[in-house]
Protein backbone atom coordinates (compact mmCIF):
# COMPACT_ATOMS: atom_id res chain seq x y z
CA UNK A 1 138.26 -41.59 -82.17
CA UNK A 2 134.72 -42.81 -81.30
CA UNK A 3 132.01 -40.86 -82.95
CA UNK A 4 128.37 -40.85 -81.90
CA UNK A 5 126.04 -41.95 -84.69
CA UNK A 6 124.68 -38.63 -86.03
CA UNK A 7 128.34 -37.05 -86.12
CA UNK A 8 129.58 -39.77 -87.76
CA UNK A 9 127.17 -39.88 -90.46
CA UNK A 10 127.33 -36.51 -90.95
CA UNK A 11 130.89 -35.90 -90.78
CA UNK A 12 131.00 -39.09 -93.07
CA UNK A 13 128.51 -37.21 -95.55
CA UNK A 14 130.51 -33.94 -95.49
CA UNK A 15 133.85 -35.35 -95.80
CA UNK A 16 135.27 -35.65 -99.29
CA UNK A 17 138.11 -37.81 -98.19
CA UNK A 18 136.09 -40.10 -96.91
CA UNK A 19 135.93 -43.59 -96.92
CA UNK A 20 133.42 -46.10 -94.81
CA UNK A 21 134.66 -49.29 -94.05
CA UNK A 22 132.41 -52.62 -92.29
CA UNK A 23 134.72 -55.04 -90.17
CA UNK A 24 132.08 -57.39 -89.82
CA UNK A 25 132.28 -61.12 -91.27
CA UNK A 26 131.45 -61.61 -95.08
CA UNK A 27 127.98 -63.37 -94.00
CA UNK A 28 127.16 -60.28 -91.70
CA UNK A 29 128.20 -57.64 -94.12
CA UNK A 30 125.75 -59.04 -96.75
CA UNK A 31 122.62 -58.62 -94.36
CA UNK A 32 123.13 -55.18 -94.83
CA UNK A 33 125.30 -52.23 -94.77
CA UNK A 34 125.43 -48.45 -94.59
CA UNK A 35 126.01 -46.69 -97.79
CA UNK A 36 129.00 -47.09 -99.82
CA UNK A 37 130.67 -49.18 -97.56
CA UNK A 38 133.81 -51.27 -98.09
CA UNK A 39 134.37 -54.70 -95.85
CA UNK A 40 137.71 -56.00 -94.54
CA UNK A 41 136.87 -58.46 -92.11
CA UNK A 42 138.83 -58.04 -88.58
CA UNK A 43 138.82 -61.65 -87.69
CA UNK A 44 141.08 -62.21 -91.00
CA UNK A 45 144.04 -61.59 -88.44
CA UNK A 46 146.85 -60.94 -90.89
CA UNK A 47 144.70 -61.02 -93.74
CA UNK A 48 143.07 -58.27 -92.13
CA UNK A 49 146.47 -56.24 -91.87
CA UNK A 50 147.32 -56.82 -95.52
CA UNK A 51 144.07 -55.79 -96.82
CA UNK A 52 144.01 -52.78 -95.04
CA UNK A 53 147.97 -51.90 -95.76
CA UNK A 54 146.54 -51.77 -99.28
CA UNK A 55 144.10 -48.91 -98.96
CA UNK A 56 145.05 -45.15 -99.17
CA UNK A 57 146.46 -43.44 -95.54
CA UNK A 58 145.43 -40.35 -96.80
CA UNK A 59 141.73 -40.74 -96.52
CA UNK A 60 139.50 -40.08 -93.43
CA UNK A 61 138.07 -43.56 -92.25
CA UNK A 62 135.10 -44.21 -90.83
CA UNK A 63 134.61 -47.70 -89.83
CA UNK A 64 131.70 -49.78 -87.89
CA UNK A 65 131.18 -53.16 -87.13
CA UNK A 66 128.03 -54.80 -84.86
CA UNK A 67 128.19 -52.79 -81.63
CA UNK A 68 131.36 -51.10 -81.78
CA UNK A 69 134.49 -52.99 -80.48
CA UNK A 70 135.96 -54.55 -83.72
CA UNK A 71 135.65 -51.25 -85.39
CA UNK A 72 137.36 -50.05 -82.30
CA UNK A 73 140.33 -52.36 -83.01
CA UNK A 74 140.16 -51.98 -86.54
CA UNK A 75 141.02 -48.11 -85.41
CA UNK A 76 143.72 -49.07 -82.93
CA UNK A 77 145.26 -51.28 -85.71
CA UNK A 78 145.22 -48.59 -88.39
CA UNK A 79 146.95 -46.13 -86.56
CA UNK A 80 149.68 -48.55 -85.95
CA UNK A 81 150.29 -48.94 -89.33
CA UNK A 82 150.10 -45.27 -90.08
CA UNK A 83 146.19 -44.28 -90.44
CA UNK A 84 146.18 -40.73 -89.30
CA UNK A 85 142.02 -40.39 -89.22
CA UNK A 86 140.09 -42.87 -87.99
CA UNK A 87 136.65 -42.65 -86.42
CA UNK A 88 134.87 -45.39 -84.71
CA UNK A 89 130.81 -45.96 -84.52
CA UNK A 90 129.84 -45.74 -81.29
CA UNK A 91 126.83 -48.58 -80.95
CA UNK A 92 128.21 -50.39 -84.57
CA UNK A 93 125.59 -50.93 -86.83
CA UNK A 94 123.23 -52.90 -84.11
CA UNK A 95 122.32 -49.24 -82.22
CA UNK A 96 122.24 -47.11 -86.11
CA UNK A 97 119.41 -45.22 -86.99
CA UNK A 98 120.36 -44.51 -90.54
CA UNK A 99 120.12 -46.07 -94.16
CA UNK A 100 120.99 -49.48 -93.92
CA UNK A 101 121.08 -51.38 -97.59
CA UNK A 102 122.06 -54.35 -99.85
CA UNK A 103 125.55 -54.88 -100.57
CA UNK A 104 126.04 -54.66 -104.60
């Protein structure tokens, strides 16, 4: 499902289940991220698929990427393999207008 920004910082904020998760390359995830986000780059193909199998399906994902169309993959992907909530970031991180920070 894609989410405009504010809802899906909000609903990210709110949600106890949640988890936020960058698609982005390595080099682009460490020039900043939003908030406790994970990354699993897309463009890892299979990689991609076997990192993700690893994660819990019973959390609430909210993923993001540049401007939105890997994360929109990453979504379609997901569900495939049995992700029941996934929300996309409409705009990815290049149209966000919230806390951006370092990776750890």
């Amino acid at each position: 499902m894609n989410l405009q920004q504010e809802k899906w910082w909000v609903d990210a904020q709110s949600d106890e289940n949640a988890v936020i998760l960058d698609v982005r390359t390595a080099e682009e995830f460490e020039r900043g991220i939003i908030p406790n986000a994970i990354n699993i780059d897309i463009y890892k193909g299979q990689g991609f698929i076997y990192m993700v199998e690893e994660l819990d399906k019973s959390k609430n994902y909210y993923v993001y990427c540049h401007a939105g169309s890997r994360s929109a993959k990453a979504c379609e992907v997901m569900q495939q393999l049995g992700f029941e909530k996934t929300f996309n970031l409409s705009g990815g991180i290049s149209e966000w207008n919230g806390p951006i920070i370092e990776p750890n």
